[in-house]
N, C-alpha and C. Protein backbone atom coordinates (compact mmCIF):
# COMPACT_ATOMS: atom_id res chain seq x y z
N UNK A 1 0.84 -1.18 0.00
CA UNK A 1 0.00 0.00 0.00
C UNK A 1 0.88 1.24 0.00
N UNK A 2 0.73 1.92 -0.88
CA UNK A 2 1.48 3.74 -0.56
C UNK A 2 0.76 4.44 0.69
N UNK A 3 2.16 5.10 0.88
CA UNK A 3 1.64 5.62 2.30
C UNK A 3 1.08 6.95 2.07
N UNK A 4 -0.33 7.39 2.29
CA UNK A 4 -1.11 8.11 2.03
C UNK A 4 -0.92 9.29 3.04
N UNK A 5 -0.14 9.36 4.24
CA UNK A 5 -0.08 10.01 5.15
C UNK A 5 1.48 10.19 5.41
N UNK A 6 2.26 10.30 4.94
CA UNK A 6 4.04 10.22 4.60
C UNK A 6 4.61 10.40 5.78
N UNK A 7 4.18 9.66 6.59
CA UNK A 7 5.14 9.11 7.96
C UNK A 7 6.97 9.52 7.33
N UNK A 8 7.52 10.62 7.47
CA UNK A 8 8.54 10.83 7.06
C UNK A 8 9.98 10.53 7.50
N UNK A 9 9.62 9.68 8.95
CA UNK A 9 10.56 8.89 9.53
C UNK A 9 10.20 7.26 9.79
N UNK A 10 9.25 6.92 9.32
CA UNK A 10 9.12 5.45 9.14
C UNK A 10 10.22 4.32 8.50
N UNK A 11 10.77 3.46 9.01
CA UNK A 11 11.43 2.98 7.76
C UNK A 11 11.25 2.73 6.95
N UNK A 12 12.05 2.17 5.66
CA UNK A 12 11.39 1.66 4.73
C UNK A 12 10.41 0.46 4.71
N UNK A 13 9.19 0.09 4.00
CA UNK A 13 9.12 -1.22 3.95
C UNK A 13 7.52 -0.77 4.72
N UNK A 14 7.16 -0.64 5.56
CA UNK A 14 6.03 0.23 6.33
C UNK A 14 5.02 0.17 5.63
N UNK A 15 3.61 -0.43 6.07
CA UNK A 15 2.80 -0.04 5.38
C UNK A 15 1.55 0.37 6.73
N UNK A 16 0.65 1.08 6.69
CA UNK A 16 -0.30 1.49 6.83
C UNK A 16 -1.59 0.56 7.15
N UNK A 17 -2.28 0.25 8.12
CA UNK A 17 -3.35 -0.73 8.14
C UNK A 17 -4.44 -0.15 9.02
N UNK A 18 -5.67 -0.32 8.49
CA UNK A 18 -6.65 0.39 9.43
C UNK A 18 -6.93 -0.36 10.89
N UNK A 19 -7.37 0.18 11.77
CA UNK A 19 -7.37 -1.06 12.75
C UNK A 19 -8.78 -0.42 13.32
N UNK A 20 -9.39 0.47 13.29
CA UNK A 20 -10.86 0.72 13.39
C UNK A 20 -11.24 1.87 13.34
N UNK A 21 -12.59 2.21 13.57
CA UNK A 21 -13.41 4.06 13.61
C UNK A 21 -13.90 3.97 14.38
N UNK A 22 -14.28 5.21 15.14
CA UNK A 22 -14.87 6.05 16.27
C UNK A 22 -15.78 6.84 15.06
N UNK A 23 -17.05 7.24 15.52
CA UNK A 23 -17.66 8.42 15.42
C UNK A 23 -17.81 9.00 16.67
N UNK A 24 -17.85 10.13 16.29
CA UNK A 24 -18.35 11.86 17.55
C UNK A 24 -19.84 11.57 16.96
N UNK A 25 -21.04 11.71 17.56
CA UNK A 25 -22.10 11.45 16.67
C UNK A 25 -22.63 13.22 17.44
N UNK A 26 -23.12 14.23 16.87
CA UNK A 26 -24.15 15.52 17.40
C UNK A 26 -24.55 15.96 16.45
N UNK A 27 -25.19 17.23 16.65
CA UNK A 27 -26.01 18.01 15.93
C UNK A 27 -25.72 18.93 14.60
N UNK A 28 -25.55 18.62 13.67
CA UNK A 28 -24.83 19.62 12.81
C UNK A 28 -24.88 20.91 13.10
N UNK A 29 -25.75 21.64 13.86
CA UNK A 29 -25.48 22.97 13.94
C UNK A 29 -24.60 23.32 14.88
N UNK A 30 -23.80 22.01 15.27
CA UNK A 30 -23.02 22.30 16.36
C UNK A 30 -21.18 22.12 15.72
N UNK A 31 -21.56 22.68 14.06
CA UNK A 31 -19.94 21.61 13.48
C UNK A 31 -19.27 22.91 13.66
N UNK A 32 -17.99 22.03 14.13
CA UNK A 32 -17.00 23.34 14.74
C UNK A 32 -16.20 23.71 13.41
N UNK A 33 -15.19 25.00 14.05
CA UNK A 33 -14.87 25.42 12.65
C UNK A 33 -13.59 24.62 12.70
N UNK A 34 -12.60 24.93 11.73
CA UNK A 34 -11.37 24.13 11.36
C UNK A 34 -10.53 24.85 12.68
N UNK A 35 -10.70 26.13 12.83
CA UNK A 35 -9.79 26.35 14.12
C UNK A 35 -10.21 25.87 14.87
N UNK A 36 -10.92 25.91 15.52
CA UNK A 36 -11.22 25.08 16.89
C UNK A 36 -10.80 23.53 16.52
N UNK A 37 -11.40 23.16 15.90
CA UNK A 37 -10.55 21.51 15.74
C UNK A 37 -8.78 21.38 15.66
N UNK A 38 -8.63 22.23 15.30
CA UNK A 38 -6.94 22.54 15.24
C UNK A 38 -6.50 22.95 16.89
N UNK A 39 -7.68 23.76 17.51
CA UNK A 39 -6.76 23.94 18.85
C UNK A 39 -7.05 23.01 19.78
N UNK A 40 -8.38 22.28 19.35
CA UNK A 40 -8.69 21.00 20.56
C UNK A 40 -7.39 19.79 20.14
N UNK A 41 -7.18 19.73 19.14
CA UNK A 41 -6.52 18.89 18.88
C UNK A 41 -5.03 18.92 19.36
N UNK A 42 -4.78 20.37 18.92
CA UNK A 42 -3.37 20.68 19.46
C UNK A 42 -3.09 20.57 21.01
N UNK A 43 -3.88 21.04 21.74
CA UNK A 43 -4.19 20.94 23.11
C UNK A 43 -4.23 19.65 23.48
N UNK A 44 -4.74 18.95 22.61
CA UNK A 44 -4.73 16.96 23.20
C UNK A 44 -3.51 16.47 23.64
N UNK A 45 -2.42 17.18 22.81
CA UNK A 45 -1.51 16.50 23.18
C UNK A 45 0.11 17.26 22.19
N UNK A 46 1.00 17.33 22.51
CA UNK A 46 2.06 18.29 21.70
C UNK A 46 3.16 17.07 20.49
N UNK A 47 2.40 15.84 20.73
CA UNK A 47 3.33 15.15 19.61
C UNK A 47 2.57 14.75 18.41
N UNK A 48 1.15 15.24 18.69
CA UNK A 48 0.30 15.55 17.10
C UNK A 48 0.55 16.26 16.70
N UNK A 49 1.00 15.87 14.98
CA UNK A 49 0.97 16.26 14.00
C UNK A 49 0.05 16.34 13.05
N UNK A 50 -0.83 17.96 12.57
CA UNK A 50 -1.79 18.01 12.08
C UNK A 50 -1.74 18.25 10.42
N UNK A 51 -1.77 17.75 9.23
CA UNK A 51 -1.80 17.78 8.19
C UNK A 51 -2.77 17.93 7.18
N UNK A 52 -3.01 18.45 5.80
CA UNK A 52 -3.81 18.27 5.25
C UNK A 52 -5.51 18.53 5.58
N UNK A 53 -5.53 19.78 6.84
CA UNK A 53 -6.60 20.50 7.15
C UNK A 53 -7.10 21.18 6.04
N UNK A 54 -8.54 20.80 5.74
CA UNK A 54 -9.33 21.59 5.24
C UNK A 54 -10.74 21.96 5.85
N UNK A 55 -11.85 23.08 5.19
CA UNK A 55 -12.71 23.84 6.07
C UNK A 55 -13.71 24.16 4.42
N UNK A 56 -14.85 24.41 4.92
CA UNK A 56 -15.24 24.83 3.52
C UNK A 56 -15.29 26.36 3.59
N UNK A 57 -16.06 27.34 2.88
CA UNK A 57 -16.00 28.24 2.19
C UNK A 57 -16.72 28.83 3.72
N UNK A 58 -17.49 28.68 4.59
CA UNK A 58 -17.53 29.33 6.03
C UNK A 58 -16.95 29.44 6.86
N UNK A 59 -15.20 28.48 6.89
CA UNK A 59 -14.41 27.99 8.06
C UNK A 59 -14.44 26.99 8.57
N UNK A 60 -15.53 26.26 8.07
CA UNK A 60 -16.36 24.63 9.25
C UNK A 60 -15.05 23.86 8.57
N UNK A 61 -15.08 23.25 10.00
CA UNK A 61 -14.29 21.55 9.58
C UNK A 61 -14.82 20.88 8.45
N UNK A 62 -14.01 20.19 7.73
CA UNK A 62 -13.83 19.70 6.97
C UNK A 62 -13.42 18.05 6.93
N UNK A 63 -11.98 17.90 6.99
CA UNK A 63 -11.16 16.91 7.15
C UNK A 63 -10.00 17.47 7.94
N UNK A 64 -8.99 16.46 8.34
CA UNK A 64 -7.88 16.64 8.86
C UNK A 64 -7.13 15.73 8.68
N UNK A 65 -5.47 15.18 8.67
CA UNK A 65 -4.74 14.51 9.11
C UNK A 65 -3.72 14.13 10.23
N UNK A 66 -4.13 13.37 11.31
CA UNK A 66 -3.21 13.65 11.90
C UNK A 66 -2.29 12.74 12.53
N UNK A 67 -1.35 12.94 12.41
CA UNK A 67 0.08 11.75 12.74
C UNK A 67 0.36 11.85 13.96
N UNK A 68 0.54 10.93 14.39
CA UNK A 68 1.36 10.61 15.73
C UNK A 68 2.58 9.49 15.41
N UNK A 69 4.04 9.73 14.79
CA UNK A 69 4.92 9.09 14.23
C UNK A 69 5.06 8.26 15.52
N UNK A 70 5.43 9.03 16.72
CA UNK A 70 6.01 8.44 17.67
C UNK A 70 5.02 6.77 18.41
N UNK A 71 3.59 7.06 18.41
CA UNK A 71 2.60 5.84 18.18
C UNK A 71 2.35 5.10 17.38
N UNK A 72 2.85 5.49 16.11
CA UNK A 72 3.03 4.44 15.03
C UNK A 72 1.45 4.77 14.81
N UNK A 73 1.02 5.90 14.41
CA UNK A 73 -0.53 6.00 14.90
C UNK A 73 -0.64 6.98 13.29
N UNK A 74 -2.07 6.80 12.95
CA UNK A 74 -2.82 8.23 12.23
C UNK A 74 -3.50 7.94 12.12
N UNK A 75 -4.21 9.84 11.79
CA UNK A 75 -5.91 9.47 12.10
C UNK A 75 -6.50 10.39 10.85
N UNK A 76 -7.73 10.16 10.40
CA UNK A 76 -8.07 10.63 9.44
C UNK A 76 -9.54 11.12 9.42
N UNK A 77 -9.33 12.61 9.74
CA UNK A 77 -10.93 12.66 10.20
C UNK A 77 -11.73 13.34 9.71
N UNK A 78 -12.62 13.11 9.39
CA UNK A 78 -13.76 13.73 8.39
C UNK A 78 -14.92 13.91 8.59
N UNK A 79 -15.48 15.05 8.55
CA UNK A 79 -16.93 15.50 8.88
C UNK A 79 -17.74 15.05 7.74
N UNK A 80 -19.21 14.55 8.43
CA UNK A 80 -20.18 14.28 7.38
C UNK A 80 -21.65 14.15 8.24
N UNK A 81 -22.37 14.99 7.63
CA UNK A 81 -24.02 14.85 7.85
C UNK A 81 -24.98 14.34 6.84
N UNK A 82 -26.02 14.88 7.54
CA UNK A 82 -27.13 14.51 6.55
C UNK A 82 -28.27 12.89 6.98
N UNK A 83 -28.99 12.51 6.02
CA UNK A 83 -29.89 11.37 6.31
C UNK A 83 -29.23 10.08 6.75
N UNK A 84 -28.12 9.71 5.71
CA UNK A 84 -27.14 8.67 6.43
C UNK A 84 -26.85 8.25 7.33
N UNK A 85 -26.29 10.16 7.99
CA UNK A 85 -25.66 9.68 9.94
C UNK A 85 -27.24 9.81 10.68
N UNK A 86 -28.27 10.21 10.44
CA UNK A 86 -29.34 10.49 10.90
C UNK A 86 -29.66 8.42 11.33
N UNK A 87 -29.72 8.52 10.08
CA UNK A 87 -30.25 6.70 9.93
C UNK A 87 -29.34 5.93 10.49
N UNK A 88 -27.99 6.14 11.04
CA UNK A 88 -27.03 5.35 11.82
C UNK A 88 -26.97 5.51 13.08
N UNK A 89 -27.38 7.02 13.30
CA UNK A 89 -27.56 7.19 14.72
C UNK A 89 -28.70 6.73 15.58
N UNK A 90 -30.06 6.28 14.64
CA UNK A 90 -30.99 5.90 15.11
C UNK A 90 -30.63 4.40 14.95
N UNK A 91 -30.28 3.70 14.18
CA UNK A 91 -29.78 2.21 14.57
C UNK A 91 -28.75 1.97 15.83
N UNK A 92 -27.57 3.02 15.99
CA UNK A 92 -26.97 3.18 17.22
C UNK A 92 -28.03 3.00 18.79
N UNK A 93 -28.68 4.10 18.33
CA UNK A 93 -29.52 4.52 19.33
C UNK A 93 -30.58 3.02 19.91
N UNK A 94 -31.00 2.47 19.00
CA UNK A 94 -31.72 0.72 18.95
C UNK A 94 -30.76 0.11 20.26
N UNK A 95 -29.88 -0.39 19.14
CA UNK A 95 -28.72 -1.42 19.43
C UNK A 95 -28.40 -1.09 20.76
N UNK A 96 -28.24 0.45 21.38
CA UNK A 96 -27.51 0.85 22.51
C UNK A 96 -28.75 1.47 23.70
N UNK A 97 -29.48 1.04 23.49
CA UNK A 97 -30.85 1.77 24.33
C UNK A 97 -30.77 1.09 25.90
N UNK A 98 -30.08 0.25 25.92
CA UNK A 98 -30.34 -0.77 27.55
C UNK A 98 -28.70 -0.12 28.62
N UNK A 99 -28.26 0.57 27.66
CA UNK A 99 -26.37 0.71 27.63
C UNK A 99 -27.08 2.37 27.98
N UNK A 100 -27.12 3.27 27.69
CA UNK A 100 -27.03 4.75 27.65
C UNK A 100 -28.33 5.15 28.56
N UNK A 101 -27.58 6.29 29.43
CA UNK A 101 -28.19 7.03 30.28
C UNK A 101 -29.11 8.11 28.97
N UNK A 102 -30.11 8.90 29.78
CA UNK A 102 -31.03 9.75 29.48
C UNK A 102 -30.43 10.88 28.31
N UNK A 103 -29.53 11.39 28.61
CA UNK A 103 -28.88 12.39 27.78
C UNK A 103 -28.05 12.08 26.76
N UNK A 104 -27.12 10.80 26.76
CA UNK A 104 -26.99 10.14 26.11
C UNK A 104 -27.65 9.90 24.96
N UNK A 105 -28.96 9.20 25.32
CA UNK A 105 -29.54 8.25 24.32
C UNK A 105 -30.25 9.62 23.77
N UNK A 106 -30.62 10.77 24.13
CA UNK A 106 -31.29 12.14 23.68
C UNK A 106 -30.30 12.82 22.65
N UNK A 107 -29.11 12.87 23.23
CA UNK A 107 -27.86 13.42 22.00
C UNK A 107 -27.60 12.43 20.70
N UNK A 108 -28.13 11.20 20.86
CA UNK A 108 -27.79 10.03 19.85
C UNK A 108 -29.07 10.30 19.35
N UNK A 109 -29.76 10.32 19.51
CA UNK A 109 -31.46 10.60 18.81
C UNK A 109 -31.57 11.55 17.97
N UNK A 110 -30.85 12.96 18.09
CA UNK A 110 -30.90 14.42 17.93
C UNK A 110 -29.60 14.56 16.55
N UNK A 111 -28.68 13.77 16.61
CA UNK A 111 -27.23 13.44 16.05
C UNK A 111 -27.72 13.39 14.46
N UNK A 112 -27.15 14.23 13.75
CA UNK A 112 -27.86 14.51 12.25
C UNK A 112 -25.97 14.56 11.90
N UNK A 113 -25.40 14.70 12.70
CA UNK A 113 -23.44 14.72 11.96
C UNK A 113 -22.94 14.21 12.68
N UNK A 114 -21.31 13.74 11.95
CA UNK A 114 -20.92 12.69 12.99
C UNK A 114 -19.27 13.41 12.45
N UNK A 115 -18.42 13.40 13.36
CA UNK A 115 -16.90 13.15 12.81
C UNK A 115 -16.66 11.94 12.82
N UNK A 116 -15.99 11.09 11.76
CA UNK A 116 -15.66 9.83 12.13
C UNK A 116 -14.22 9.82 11.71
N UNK A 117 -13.69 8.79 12.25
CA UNK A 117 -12.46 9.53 12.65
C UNK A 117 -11.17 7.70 12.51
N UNK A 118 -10.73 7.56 12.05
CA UNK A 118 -10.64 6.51 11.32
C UNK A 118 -9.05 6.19 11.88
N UNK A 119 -8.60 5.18 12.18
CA UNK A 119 -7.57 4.85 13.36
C UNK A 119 -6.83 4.02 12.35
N UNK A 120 -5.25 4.34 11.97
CA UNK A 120 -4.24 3.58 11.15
C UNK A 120 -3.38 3.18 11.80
N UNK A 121 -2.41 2.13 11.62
CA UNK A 121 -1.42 1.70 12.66
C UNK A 121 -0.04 1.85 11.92
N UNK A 122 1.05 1.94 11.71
CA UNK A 122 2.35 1.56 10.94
C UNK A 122 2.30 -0.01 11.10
N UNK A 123 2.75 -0.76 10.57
CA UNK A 123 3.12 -1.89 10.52
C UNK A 123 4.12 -2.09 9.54
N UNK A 124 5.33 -2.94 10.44
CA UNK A 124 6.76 -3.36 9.26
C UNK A 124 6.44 -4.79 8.18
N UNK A 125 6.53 -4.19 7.36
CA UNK A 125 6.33 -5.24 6.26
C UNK A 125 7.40 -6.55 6.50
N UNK A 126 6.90 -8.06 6.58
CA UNK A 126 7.41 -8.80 6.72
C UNK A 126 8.39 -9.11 5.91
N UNK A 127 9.82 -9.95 5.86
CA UNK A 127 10.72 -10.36 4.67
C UNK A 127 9.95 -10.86 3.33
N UNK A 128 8.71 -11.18 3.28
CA UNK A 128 8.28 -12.06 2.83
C UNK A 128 7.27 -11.20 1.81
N UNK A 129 6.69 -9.73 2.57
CA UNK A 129 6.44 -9.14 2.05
C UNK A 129 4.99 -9.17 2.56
N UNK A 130 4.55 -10.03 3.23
CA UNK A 130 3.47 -9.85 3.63
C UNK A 130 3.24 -8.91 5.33
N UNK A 131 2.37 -8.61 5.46
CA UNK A 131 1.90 -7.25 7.09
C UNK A 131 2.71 -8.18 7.94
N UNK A 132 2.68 -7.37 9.07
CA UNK A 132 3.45 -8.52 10.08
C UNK A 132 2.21 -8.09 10.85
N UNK A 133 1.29 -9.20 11.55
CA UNK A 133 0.75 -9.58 12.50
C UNK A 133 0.12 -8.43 13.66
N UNK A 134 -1.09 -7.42 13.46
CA UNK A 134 -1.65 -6.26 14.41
C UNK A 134 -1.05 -6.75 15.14
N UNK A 135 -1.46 -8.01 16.13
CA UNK A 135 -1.02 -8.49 17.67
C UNK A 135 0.16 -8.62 17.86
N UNK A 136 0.84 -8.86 17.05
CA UNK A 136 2.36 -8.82 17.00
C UNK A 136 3.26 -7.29 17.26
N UNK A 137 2.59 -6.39 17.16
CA UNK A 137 3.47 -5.39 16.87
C UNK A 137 2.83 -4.44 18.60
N UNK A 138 1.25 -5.07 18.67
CA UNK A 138 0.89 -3.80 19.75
C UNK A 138 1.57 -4.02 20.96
N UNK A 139 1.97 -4.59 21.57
CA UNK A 139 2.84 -4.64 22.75
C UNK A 139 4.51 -4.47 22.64
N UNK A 140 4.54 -4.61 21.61
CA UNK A 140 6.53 -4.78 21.90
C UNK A 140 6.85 -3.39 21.24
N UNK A 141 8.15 -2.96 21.64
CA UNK A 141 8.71 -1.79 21.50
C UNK A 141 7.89 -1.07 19.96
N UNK A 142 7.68 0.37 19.76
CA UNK A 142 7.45 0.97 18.73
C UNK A 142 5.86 0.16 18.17
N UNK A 143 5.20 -0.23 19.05
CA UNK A 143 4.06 -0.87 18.86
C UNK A 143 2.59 0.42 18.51
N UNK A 144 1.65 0.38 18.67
CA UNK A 144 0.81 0.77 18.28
C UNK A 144 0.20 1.22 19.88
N UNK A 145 -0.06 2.96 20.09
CA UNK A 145 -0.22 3.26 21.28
C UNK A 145 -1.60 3.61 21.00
N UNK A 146 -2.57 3.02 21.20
CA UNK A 146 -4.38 3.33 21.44
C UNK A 146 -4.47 4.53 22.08
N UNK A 147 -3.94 5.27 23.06
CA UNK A 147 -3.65 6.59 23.91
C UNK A 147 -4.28 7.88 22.49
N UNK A 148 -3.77 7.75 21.27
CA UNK A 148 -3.44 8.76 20.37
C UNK A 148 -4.84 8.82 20.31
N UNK A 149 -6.02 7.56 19.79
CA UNK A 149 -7.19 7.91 19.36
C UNK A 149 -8.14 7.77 20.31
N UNK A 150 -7.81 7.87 21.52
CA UNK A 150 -8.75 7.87 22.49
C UNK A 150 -8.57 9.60 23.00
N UNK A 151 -7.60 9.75 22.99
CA UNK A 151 -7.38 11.26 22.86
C UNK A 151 -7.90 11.99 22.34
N UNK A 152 -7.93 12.00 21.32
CA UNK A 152 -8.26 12.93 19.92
C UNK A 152 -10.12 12.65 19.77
N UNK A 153 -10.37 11.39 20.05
CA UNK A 153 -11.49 11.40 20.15
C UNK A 153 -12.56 12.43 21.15
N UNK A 154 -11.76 12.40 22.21
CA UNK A 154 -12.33 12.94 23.59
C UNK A 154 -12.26 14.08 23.46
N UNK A 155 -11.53 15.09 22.71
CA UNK A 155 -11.06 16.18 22.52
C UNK A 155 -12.41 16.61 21.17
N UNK A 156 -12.31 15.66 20.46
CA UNK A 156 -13.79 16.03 19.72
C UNK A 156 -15.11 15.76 20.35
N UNK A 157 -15.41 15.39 21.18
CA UNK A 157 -16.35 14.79 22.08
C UNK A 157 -16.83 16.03 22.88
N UNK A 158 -15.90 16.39 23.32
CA UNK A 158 -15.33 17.51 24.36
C UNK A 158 -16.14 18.86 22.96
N UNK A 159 -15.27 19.03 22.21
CA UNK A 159 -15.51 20.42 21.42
C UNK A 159 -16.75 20.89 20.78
N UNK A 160 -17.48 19.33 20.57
CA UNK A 160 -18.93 19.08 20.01
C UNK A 160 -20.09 18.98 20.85
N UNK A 161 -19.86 18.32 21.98
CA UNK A 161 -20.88 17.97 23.00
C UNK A 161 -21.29 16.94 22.20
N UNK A 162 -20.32 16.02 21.52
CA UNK A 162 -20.97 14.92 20.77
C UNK A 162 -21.24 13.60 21.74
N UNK A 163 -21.48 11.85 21.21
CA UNK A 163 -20.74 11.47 21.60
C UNK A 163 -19.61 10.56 20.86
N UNK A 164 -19.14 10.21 21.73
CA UNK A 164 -18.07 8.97 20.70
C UNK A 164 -18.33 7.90 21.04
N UNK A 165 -18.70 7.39 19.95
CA UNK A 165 -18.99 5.41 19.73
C UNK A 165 -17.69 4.80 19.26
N UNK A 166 -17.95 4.12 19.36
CA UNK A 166 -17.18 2.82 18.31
C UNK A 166 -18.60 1.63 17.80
N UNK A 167 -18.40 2.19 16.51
CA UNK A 167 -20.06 1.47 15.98
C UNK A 167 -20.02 0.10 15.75
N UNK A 168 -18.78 -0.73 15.74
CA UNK A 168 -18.64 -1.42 15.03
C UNK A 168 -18.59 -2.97 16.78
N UNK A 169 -18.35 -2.52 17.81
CA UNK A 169 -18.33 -2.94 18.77
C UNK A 169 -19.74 -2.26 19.31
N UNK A 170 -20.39 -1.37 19.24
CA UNK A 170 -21.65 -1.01 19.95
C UNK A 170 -21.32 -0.13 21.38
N UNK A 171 -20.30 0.24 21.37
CA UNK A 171 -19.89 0.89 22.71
C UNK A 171 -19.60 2.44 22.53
N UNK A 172 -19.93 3.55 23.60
CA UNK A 172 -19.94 4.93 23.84
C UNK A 172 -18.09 4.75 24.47
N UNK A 173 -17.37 5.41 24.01
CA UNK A 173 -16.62 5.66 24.35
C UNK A 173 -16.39 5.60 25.71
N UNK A 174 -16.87 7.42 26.63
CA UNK A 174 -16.86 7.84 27.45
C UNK A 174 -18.49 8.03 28.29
């Protein structure tokens, strides 16, 4: 895979692997602008690296890139509304109704935009040429630090009054 996010101290050989998404799920009238996502973000933490920010023609967030070389981490995050996240947030909202307190399940109901926010790992390409092994790499030195997107998540969570899921497990973040 080309590296879409140019980890510029990676070694050679490195490739890129998704390892899951978070959505922020709230209200579109609540989408922040590209600065504020730039200073929640910056504020998360001082070894993010923010790239490839864009905003549309009002200032609103857009997309972002952001590296964490030192976690072997990036994140790729992108705003999107409309009927889609409307119709995901109300299947969220199903699936998670026995799980979520009152305000909760009211902000997931109300949720017409979502940032979703998309979690990459480095991984050293084997001799062989094939990935070397997620489980293999997250514990031992230069492994894959989860810290980066639990961060960054919370920090959008935080800036939106959203919340953050992980849709794919059925769980609220925070």
């Amino acid at each position: 895979m080309d590296d879409p996010f140019g980890f510029d101290n990676a070694p050679t050989g490195d490739d890129l692997a998704w390892r899951e998404t978070y959505v922020v799920l709230f209200e579109a009238g609540d989408r922040p602008t590209l600065t504020q996502v730039e200073a929640a973000i910056g504020n998360a933490g001082p070894r993010l690296r923010m790239e490839r920010l864009k905003a549309d023609d009002d200032g609103l967030f857009k997309s972002v890139l952001v590296q964490a070389p030192d976690d072997n981490a990036a994140l790729d995050i992108r705003f999107e509304a409309g009927e889609a996240v409307s119709d995901r947030a109300m299947a969220l909202a199903k699936k998670l109704r026995d799980e979520l307190d009152e305000d909760q399940m009211g902000r997931l109901v109300l949720a017409d935009a979502w940032l979703e926010v998309m979690h990459f790992e480095r991984v050293a390409a084997s001799p062989d040429g094939d990935d070397a092994e997620p489980e293999d790499d997250l514990l031992g030195p230069g492994g894959l630090d989860p810290a980066t997107l639990i961060t960054v998540v919370e920090a959008l969570a935080h800036l939106t009054g959203g919340l953050p899921i992980d849709p794919e497990a059925g769980e609220v973040l925070i």
